[in-house]
Every structure is written in C-alpha cells, then in structure tokens.
N, C-alpha and C. Protein backbone atom coordinates (compact mmCIF):
# COMPACT_ATOMS: atom_id res chain seq x y z
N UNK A 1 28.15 58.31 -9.49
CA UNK A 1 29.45 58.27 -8.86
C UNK A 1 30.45 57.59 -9.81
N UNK A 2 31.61 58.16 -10.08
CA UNK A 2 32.47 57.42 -10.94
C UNK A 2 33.51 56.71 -9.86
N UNK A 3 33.64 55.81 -10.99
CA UNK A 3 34.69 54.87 -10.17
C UNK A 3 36.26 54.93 -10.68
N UNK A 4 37.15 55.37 -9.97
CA UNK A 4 38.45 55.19 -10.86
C UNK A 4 39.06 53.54 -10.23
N UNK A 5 39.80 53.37 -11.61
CA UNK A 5 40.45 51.93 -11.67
C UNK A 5 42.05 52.12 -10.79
N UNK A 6 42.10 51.42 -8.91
CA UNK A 6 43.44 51.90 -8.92
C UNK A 6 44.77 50.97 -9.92
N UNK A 7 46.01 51.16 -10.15
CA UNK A 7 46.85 50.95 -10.45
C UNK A 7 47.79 50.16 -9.14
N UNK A 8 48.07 48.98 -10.05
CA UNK A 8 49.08 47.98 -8.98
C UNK A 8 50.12 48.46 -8.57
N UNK A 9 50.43 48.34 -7.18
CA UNK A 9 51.62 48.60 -6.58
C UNK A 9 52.20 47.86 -5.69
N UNK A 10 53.59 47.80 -6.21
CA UNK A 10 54.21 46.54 -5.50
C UNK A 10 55.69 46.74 -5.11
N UNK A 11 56.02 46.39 -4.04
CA UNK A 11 57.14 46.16 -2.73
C UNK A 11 57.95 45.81 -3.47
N UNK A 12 59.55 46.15 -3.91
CA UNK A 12 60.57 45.23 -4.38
C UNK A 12 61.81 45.56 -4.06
N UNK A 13 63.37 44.70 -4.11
CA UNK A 13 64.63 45.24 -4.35
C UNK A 13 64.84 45.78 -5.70
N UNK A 14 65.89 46.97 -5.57
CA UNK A 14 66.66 47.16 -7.08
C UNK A 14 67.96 46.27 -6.92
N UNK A 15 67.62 45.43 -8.15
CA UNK A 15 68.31 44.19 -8.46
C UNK A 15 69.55 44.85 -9.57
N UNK A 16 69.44 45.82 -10.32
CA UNK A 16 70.23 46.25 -11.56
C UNK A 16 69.67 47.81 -11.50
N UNK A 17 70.61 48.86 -11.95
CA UNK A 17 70.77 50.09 -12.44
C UNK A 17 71.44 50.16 -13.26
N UNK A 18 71.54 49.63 -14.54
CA UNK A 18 73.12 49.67 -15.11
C UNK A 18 72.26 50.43 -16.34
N UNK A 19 71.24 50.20 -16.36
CA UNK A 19 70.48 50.63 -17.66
C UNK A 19 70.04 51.94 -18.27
N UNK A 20 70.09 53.17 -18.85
CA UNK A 20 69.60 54.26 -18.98
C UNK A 20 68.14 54.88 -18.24
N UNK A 21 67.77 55.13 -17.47
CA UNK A 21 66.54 55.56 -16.68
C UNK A 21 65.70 54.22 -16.17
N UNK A 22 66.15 53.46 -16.24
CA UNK A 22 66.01 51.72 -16.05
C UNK A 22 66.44 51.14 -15.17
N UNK A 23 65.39 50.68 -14.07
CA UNK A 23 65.63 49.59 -12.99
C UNK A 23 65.12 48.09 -13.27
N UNK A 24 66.02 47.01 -12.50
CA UNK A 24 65.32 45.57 -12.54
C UNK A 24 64.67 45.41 -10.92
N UNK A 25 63.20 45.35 -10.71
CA UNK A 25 63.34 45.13 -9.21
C UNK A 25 62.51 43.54 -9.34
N UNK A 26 63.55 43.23 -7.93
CA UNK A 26 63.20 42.04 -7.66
C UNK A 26 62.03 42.06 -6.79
N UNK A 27 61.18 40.86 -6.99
CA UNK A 27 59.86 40.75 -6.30
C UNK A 27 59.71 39.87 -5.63
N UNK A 28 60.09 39.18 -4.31
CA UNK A 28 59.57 37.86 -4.06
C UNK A 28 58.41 37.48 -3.07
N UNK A 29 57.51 36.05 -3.34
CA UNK A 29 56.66 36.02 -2.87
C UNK A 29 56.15 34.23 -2.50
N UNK A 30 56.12 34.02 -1.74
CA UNK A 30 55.79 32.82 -1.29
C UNK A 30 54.39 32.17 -1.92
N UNK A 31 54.26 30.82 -2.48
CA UNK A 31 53.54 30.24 -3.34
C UNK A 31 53.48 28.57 -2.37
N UNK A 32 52.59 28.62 -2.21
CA UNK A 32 51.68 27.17 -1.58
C UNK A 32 51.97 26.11 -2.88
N UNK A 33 53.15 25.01 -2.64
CA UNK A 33 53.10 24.29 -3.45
C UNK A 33 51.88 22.89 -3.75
N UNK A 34 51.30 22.66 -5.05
CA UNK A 34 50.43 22.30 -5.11
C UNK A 34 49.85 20.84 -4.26
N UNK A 35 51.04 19.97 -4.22
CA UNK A 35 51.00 18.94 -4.10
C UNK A 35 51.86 18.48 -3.02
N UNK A 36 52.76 19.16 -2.29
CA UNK A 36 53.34 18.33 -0.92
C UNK A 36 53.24 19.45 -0.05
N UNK A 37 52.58 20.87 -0.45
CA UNK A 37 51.96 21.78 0.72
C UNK A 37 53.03 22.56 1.43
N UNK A 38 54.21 23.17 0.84
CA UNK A 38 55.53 23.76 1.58
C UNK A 38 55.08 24.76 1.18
N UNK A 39 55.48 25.72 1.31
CA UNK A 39 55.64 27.01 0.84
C UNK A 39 57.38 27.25 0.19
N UNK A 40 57.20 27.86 -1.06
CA UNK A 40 58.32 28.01 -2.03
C UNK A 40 58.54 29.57 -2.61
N UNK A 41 59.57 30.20 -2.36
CA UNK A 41 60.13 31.24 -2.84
C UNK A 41 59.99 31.54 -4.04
N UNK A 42 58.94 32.73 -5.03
CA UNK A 42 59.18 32.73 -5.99
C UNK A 42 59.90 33.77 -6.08
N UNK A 43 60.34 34.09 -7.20
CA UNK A 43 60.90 35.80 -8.02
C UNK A 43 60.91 36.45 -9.12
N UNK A 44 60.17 37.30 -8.90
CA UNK A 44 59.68 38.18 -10.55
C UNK A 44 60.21 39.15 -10.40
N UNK A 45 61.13 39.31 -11.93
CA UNK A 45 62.26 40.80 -11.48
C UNK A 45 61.13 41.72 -13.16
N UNK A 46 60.66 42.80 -12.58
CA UNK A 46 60.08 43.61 -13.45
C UNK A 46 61.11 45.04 -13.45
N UNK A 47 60.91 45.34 -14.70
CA UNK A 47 61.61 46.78 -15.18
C UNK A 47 60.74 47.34 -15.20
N UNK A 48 61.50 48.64 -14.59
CA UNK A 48 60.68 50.10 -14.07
C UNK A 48 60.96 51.38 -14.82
N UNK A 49 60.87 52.68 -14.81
CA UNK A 49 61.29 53.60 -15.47
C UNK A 49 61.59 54.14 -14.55
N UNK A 50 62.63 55.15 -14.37
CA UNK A 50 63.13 55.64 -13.01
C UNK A 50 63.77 56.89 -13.44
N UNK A 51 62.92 57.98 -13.86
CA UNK A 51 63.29 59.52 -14.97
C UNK A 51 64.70 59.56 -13.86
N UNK A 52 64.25 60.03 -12.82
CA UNK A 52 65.95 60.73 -12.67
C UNK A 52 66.95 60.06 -11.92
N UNK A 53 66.54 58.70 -11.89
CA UNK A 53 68.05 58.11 -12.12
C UNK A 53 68.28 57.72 -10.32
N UNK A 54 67.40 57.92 -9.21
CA UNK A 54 67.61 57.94 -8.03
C UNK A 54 68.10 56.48 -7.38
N UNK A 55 67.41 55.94 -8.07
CA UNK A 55 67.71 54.46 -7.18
C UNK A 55 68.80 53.71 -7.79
N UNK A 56 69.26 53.14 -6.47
CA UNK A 56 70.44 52.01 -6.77
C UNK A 56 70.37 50.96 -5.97
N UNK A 57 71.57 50.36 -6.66
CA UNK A 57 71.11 48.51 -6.53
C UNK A 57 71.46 48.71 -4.85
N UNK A 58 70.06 47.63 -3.97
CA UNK A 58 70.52 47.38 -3.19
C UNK A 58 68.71 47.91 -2.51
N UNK A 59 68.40 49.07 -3.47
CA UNK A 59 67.32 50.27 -2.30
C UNK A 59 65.75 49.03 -2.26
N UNK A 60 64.91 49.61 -1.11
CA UNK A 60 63.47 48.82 -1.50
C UNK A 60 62.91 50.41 -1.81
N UNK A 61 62.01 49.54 -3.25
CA UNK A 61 61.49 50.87 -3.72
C UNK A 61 59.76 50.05 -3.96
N UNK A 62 58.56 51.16 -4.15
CA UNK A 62 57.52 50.59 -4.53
C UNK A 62 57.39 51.07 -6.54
N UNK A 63 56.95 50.10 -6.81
CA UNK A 63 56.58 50.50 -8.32
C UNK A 63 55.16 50.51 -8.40
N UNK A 64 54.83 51.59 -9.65
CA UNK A 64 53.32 51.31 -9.90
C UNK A 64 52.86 50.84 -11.62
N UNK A 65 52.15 50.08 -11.39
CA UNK A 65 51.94 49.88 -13.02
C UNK A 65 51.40 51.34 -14.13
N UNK A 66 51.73 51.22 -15.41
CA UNK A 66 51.50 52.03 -15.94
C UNK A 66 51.63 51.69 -17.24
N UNK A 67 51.06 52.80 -18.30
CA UNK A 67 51.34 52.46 -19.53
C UNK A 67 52.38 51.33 -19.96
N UNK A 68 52.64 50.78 -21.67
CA UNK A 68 53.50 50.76 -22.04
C UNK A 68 54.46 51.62 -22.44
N UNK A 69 56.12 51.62 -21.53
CA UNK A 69 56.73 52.66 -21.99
C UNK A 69 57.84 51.88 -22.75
N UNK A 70 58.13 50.72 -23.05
CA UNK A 70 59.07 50.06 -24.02
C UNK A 70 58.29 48.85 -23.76
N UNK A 71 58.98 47.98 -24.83
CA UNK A 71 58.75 46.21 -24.77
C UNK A 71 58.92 45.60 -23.97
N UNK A 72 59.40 45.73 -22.28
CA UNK A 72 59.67 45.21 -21.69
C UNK A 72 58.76 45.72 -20.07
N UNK A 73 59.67 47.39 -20.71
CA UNK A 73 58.35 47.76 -19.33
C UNK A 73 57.37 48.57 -18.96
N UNK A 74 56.43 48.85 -18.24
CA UNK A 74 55.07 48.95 -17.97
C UNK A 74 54.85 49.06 -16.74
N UNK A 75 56.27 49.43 -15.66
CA UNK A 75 56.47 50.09 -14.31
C UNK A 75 56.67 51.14 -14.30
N UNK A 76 56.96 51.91 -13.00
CA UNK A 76 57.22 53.28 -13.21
C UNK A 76 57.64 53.37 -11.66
N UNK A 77 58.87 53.95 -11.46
CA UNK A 77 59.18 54.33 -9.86
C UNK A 77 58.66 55.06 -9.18
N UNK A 78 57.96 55.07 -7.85
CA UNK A 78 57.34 55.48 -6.86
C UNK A 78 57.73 56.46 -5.95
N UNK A 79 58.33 55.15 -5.58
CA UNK A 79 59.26 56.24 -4.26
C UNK A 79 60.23 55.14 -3.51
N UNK A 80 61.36 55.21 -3.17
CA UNK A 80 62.65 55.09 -2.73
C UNK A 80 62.05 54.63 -1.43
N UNK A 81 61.87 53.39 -0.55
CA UNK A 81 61.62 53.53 0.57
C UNK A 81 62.29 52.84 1.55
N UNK A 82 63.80 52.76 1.42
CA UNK A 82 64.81 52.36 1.77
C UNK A 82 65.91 52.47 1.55
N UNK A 83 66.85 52.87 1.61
CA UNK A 83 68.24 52.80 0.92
C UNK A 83 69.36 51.92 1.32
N UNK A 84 70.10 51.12 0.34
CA UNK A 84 70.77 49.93 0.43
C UNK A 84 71.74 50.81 1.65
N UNK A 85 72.28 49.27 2.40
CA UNK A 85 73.23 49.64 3.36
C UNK A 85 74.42 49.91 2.79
C-alpha cells in the first residue's frame, strides 16, 4: 500500500494584493504563554501564488503548501472561501 504525504493547509486573511500573481495572507493563532499561562495572539503573514489574480484584500482564503516557487514563497491559492465585505 503506498502512502501519499498530505500537503499543509491553512485558514487565512488576504492581508496585501498589490503584488504580481502574489498574495500576503495573514495567519493568526493563539499560543499558551510559557510562564504566566494567558493565551497570546500570534501572526504569520505567508505569500501565496494566486495564477489568476482572484483574491483581494479583505477575502478568507485556504493555502496549500507547495514547491519552491520564489525566495519567499512556497504557498499556492486554494480556494476563495469568503469574500471581504
């Protein structure tokens, strides 16, 4: 039986479109601080590749990991699963 390896996929805002086939999505995620035990807001904004250009700032979209397609990113757009108000 072979096993395929799935690929990460993850929930975010589009934070920026300003870029040529290029999104910034924002990621945030709550982190158990080590030592007084709150919970704290983090945010990881990853660049996506987005061929035709669909999303704009504002949408929740899912990304999936993928190759390297530049120095920066190694996302790839999914699917649109919201559109900004």
């Amino acid at each position: 039986m072979e096993k395929r390896s799935q690929r990460k996929r993850i929930v975010g805002v589009v934070s920026s479109d300003k870029m040529d086939k290029t999104i910034s999505v924002k990621v945030e995620k709550l982190v158990r601080h080590p030592i007084y035990g709150k919970y704290v807001k983090r945010v990881t904004v990853y660049k996506a590749h987005d061929e035709e250009k669909k999303a704009r700032v504002g949408d929740k979209v899912e990304i999936m990991e993928t190759r390297p397609i530049s120095k920066t990113k190694c996302w790839r757009l999914v699917r649109i699963l919201g559109e900004a108000a």
